[in-house]
Every structure is written in structure tokens, then in C-alpha cells.
PDB file of N, CA and C in Angstrom:
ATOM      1  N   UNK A   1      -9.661 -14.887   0.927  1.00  0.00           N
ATOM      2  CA  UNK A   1      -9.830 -15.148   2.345  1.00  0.00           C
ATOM      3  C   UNK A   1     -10.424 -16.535   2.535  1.00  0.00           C
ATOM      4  N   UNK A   2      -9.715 -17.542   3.497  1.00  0.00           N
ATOM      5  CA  UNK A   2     -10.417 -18.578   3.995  1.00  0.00           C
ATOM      6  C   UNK A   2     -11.314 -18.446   4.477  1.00  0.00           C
ATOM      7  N   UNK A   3     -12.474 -19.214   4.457  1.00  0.00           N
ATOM      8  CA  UNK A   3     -13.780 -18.877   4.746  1.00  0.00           C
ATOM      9  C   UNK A   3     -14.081 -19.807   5.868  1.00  0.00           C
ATOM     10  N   UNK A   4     -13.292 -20.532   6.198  1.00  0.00           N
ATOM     11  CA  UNK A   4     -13.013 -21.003   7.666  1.00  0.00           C
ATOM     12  C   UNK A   4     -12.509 -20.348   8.678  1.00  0.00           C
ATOM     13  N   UNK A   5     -12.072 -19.515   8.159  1.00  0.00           N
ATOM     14  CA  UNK A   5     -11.382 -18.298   9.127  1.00  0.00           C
ATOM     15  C   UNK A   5     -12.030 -16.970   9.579  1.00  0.00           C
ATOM     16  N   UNK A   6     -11.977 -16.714  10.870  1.00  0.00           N
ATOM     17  CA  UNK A   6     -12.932 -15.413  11.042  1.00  0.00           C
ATOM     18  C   UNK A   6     -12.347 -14.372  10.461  1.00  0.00           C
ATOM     19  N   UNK A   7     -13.312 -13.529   9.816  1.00  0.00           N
ATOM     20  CA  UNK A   7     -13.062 -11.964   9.442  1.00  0.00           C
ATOM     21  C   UNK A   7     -12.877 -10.885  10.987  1.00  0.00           C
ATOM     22  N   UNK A   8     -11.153 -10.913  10.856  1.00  0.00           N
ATOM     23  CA  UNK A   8     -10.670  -9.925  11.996  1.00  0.00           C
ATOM     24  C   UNK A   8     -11.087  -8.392  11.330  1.00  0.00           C
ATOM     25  N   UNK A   9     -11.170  -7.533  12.281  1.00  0.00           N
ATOM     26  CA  UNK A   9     -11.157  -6.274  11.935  1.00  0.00           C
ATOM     27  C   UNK A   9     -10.112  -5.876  11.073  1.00  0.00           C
ATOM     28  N   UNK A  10      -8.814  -5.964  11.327  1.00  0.00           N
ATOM     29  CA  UNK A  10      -7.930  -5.771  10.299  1.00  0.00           C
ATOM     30  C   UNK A  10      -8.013  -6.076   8.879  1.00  0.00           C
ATOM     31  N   UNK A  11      -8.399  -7.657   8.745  1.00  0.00           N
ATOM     32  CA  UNK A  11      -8.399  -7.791   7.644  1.00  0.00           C
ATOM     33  C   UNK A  11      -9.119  -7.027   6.588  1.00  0.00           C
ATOM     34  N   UNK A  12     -10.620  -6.927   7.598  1.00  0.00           N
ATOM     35  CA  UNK A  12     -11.640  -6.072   6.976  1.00  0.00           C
ATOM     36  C   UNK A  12     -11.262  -4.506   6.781  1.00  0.00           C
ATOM     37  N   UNK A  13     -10.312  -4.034   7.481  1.00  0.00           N
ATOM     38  CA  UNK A  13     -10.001  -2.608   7.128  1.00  0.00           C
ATOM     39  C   UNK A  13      -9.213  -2.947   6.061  1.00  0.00           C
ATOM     40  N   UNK A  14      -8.105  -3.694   6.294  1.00  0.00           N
ATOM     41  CA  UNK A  14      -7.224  -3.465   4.438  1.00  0.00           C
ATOM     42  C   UNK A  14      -7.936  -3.911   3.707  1.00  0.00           C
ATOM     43  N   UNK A  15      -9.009  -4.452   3.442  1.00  0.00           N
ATOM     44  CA  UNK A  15      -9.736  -4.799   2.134  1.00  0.00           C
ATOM     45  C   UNK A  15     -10.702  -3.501   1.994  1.00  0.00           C
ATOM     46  N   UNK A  16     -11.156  -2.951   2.806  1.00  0.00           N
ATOM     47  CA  UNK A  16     -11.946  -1.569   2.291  1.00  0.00           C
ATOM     48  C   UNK A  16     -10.984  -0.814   2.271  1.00  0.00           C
ATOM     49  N   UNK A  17     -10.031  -0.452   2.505  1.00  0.00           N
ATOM     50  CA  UNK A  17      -9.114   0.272   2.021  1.00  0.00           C
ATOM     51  C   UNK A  17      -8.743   0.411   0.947  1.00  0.00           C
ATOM     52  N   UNK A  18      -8.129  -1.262   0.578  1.00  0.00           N
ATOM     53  CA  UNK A  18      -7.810  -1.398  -0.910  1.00  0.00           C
ATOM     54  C   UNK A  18      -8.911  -0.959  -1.850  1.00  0.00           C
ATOM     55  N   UNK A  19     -10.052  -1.082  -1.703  1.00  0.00           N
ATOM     56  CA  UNK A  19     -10.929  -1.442  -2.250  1.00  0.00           C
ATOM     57  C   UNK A  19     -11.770   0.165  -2.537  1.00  0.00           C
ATOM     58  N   UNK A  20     -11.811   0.743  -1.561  1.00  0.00           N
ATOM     59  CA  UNK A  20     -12.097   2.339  -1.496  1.00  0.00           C
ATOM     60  C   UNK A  20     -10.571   3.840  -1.602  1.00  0.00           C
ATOM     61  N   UNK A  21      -9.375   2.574  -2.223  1.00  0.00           N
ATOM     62  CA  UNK A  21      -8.573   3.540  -2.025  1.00  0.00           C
ATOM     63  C   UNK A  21      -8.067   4.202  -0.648  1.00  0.00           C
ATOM     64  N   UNK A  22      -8.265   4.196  -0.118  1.00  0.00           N
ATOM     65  CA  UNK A  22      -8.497   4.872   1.421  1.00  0.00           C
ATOM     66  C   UNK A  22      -7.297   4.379   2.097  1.00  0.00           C
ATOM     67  N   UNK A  23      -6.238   5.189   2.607  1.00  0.00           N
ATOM     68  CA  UNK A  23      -5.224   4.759   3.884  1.00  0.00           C
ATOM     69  C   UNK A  23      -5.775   3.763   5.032  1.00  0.00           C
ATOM     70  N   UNK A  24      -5.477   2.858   5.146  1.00  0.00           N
ATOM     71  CA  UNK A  24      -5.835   1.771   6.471  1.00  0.00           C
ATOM     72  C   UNK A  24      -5.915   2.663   7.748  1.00  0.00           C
ATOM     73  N   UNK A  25      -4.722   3.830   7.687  1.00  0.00           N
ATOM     74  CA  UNK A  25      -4.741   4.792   8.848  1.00  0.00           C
ATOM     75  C   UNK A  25      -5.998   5.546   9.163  1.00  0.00           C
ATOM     76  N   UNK A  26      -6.192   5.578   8.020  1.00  0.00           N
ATOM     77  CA  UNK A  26      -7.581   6.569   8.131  1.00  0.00           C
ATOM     78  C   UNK A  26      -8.608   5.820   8.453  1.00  0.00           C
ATOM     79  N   UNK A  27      -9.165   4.082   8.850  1.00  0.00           N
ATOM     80  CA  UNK A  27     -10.098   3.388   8.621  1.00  0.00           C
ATOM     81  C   UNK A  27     -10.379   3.004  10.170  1.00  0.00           C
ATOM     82  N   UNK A  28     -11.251   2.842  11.077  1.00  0.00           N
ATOM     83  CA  UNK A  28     -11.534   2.614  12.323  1.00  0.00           C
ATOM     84  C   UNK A  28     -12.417   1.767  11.914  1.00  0.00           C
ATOM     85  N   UNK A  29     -12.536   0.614  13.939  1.00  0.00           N
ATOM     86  CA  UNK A  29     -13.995  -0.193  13.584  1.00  0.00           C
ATOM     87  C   UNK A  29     -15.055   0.842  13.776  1.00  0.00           C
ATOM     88  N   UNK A  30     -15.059   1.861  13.754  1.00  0.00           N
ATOM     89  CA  UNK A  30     -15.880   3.047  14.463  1.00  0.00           C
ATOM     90  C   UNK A  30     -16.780   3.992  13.053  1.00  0.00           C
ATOM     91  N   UNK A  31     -15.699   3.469  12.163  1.00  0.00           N
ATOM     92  CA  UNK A  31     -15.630   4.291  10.608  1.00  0.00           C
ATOM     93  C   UNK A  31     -17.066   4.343  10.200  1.00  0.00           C
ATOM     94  N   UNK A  32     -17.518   5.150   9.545  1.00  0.00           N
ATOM     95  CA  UNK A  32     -19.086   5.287   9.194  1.00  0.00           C
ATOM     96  C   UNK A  32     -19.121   4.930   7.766  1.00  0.00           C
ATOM     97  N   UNK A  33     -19.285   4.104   6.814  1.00  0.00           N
ATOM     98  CA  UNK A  33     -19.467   4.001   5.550  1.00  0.00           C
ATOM     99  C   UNK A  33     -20.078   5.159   5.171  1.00  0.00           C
ATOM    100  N   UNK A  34     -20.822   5.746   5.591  1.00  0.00           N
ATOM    101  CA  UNK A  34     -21.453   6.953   4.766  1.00  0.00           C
ATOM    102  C   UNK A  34     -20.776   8.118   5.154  1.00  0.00           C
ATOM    103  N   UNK A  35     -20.684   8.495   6.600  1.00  0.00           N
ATOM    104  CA  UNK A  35     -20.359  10.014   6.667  1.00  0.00           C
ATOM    105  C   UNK A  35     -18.988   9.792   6.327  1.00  0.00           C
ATOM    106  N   UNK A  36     -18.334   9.030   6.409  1.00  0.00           N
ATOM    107  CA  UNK A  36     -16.332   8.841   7.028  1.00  0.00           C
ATOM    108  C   UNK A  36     -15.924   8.688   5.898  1.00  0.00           C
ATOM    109  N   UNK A  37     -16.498   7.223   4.913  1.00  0.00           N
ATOM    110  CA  UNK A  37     -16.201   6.786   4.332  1.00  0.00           C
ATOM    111  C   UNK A  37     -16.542   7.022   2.517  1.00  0.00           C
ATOM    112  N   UNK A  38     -17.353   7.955   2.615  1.00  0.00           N
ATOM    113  CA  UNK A  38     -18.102   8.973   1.835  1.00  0.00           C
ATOM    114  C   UNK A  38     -18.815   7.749   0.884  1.00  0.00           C
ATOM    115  N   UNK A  39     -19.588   7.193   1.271  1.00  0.00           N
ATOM    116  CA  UNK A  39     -20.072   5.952   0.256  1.00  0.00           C
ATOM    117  C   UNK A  39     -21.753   6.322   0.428  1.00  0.00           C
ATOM    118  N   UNK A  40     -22.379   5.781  -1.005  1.00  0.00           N
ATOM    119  CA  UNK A  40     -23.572   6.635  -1.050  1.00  0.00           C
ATOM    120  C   UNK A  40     -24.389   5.023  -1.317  1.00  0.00           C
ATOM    121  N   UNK A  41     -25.477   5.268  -1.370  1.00  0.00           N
ATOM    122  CA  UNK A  41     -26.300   3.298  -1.016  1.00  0.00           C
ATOM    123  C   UNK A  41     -25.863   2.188  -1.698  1.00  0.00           C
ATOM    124  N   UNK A  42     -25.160   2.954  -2.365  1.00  0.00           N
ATOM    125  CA  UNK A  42     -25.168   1.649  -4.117  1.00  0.00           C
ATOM    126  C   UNK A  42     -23.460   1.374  -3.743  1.00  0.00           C
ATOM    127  N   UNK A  43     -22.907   2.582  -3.700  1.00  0.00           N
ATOM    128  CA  UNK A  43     -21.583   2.405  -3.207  1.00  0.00           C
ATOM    129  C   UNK A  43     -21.464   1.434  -2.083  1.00  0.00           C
ATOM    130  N   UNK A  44     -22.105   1.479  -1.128  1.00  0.00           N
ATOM    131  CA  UNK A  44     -21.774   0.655   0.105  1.00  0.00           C
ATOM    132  C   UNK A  44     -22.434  -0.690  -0.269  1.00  0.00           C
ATOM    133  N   UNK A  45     -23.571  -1.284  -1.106  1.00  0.00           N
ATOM    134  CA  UNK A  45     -23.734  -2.018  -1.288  1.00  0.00           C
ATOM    135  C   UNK A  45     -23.097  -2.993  -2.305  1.00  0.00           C
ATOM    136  N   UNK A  46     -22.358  -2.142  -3.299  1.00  0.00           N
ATOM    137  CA  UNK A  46     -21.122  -2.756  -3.474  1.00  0.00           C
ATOM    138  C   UNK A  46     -20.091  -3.678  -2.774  1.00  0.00           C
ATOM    139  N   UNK A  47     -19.818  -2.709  -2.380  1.00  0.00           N
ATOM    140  CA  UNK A  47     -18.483  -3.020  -1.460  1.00  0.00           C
ATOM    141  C   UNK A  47     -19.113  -4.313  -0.507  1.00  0.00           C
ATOM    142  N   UNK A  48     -20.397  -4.458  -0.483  1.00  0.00           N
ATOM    143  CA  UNK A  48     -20.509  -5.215   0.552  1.00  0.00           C
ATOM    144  C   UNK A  48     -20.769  -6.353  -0.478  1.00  0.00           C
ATOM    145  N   UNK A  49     -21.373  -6.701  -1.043  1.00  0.00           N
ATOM    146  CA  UNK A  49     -21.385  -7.643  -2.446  1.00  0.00           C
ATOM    147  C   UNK A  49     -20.089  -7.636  -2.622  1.00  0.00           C
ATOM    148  N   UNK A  50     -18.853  -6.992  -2.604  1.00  0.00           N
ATOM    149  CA  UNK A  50     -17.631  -7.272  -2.986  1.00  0.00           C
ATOM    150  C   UNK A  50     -16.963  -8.535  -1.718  1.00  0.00           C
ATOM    151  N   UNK A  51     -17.295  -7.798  -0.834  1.00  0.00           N
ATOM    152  CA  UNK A  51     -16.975  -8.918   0.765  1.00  0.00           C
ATOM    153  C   UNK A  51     -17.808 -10.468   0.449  1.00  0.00           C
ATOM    154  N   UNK A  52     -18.796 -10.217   0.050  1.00  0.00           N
ATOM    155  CA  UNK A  52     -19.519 -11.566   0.382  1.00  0.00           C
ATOM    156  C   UNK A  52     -19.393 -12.670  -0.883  1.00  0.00           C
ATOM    157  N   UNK A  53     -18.807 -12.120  -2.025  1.00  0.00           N
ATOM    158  CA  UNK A  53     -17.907 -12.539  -3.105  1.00  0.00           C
ATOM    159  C   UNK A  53     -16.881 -13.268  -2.343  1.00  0.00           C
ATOM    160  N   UNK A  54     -16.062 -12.028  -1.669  1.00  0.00           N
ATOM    161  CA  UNK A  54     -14.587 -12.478  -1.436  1.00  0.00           C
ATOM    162  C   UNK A  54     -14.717 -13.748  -0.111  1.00  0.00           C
ATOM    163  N   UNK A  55     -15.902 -13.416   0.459  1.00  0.00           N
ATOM    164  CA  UNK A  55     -16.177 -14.257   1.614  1.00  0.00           C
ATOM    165  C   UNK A  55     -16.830 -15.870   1.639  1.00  0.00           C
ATOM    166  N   UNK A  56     -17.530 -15.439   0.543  1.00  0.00           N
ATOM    167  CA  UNK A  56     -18.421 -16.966   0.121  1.00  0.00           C
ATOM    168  C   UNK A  56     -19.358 -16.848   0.763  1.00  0.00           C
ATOM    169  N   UNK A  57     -19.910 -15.704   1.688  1.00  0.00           N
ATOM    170  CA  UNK A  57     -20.957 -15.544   2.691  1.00  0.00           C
ATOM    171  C   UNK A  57     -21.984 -14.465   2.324  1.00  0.00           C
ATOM    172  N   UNK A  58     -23.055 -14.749   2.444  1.00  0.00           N
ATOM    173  CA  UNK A  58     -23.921 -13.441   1.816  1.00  0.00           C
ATOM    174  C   UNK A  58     -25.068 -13.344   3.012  1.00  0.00           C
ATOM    175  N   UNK A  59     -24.819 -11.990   3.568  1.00  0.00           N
ATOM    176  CA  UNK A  59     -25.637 -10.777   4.311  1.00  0.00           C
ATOM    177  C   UNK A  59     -27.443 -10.849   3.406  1.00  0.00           C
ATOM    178  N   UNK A  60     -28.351 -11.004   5.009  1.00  0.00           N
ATOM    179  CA  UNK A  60     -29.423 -11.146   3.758  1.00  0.00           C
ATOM    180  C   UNK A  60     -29.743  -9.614   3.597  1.00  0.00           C
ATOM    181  N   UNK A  61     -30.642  -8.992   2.744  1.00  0.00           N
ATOM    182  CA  UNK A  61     -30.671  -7.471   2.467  1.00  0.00           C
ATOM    183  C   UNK A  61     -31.010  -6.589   3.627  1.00  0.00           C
ATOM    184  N   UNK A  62     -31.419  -7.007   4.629  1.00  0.00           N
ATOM    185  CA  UNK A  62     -31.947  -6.375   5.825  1.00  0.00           C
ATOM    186  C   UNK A  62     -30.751  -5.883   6.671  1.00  0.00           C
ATOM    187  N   UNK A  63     -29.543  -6.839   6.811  1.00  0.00           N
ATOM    188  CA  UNK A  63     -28.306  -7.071   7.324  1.00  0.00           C
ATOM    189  C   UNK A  63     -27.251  -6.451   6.579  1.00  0.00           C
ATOM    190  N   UNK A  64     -27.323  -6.227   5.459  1.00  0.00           N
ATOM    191  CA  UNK A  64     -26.527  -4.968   4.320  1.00  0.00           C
ATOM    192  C   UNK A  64     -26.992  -3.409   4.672  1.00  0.00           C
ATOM    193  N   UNK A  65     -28.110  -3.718   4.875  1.00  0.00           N
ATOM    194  CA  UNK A  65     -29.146  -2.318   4.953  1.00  0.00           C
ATOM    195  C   UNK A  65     -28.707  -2.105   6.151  1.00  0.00           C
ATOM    196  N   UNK A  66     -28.389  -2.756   7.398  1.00  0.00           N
ATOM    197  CA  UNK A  66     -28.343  -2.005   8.806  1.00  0.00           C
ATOM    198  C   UNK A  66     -27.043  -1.716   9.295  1.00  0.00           C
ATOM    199  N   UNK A  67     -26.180  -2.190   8.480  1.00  0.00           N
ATOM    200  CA  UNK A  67     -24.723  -2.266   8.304  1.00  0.00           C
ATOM    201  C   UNK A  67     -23.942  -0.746   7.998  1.00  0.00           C
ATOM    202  N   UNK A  68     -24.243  -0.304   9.417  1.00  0.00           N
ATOM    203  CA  UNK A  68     -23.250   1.401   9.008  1.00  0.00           C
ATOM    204  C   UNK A  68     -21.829   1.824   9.017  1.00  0.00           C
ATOM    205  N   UNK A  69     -21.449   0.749  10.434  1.00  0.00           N
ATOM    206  CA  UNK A  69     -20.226   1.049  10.058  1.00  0.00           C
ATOM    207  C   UNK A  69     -19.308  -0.246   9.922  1.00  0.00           C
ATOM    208  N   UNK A  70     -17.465  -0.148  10.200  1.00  0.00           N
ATOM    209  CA  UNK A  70     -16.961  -1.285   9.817  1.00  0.00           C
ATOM    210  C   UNK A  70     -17.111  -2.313  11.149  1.00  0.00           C
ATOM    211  N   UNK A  71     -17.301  -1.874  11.820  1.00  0.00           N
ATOM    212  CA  UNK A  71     -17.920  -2.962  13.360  1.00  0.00           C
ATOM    213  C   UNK A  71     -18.980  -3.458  13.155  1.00  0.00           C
ATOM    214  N   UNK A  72     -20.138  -3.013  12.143  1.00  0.00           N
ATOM    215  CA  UNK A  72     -21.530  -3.561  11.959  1.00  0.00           C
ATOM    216  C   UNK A  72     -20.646  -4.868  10.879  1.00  0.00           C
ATOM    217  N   UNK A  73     -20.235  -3.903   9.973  1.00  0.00           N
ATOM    218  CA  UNK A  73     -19.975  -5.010   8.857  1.00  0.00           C
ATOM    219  C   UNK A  73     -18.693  -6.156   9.465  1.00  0.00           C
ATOM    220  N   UNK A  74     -18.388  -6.408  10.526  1.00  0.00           N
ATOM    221  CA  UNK A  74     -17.762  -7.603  10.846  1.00  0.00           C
ATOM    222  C   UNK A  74     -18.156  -8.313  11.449  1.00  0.00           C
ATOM    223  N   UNK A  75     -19.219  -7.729  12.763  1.00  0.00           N
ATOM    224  CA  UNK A  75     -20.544  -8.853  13.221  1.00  0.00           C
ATOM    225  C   UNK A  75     -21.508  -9.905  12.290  1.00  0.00           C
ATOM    226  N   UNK A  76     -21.773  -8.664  11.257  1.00  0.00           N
ATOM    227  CA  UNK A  76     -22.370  -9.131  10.360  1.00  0.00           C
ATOM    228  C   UNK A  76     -21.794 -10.408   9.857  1.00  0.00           C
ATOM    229  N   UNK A  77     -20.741 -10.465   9.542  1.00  0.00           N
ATOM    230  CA  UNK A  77     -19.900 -11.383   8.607  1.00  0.00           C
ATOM    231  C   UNK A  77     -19.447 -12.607   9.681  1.00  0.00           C
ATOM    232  N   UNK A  78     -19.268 -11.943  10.556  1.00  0.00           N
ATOM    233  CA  UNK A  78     -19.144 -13.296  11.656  1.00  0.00           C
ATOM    234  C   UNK A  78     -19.729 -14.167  11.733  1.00  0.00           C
ATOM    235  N   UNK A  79     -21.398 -13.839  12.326  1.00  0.00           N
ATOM    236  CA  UNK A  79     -21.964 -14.129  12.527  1.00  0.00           C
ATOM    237  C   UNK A  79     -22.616 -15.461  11.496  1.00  0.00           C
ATOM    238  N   UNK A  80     -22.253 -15.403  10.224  1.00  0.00           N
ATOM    239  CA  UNK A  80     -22.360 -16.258   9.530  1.00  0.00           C
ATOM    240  C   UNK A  80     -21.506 -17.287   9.222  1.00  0.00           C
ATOM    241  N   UNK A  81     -20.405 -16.329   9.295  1.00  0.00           N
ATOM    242  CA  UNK A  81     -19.181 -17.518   9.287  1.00  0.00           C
ATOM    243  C   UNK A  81     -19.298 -18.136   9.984  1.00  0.00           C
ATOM    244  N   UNK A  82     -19.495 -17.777  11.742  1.00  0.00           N
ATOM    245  CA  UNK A  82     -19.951 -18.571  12.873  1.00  0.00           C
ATOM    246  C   UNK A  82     -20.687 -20.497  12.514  1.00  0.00           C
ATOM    247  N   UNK A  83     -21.549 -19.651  11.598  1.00  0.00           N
ATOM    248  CA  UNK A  83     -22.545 -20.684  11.196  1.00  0.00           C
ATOM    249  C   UNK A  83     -22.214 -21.503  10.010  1.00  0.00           C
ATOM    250  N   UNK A  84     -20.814 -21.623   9.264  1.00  0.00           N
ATOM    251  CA  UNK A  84     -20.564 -22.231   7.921  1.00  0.00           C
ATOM    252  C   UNK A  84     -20.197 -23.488   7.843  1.00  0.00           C
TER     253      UNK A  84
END
């Protein structure tokens, strides 16, 4: 992913998709990493270390931690990109 480029919701659903296995159909901005998405602390903090890899952008731990669902985790990511 260009890191000049904003992280759309879409994009961010097919990459947790790919990434959790998971049908894109099945993935909302609404999606809960924990209850929906069955991901347990380490799991989701993965995945989110996997984004900020793929992103070049890194969430500070407070902002990983408050990050529940996939609408948290694209503000989140914006919001920095905003700033790159």
C-alpha cells in the first residue's frame, strides 16, 4: 500500500480478510475484532503490527489498545497518514 494514499475501508477489509482468512462478505466497518472477528489481544495486536508494517505507520499502544473495531482501526490509520 502507498503510504501516500488514504487507507479506504475497503482496502482495510480485504487485507483483514486475507489476513484472518475471513470472506470480505462477512467483514463490516461495524465488525468487532473480538466478538465478530474472534481475535483474542495478541491476535488483534498482530494484525495490527501487520497493518502498520504494511502501512509504514505505527499506532502508539494506547491507539492499538482502543481500536475495537474495523472503523476504529481506519481512523486510527488515517489519522496518521493525515499527518505523513
Amino acid at each position: 500500500m502507498d503510504k501516500k494514499k488514504s487507507l479506504t475501508e475497503d482496502k482495510l477489509i480485504e487485507f483483514v480478510s486475507w489476513e484472518l482468512d475471513v470472506p470480505a462478505e462477512e467483514i463490516f466497518p461495524s465488525s468487532s475484532l473480538v466478538s465478530d472477528l474472534n481475535l483474542d489481544d495478541q491476535d488483534k495486536m498482530l494484525l495490527i503490527a501487520e497493518l502498520e508494517n504494511r502501512m509504514d505507520v505505527y499506532l502508539t499502544p494506547e491507539e492499538a489498545e482502543k481500536a475495537e473495531t474495523i472503523q476504529d482501526l481506519k481512523q486510527c490509520f488515517h489519522a496518521h497518514l493525515e499527518h505523513a
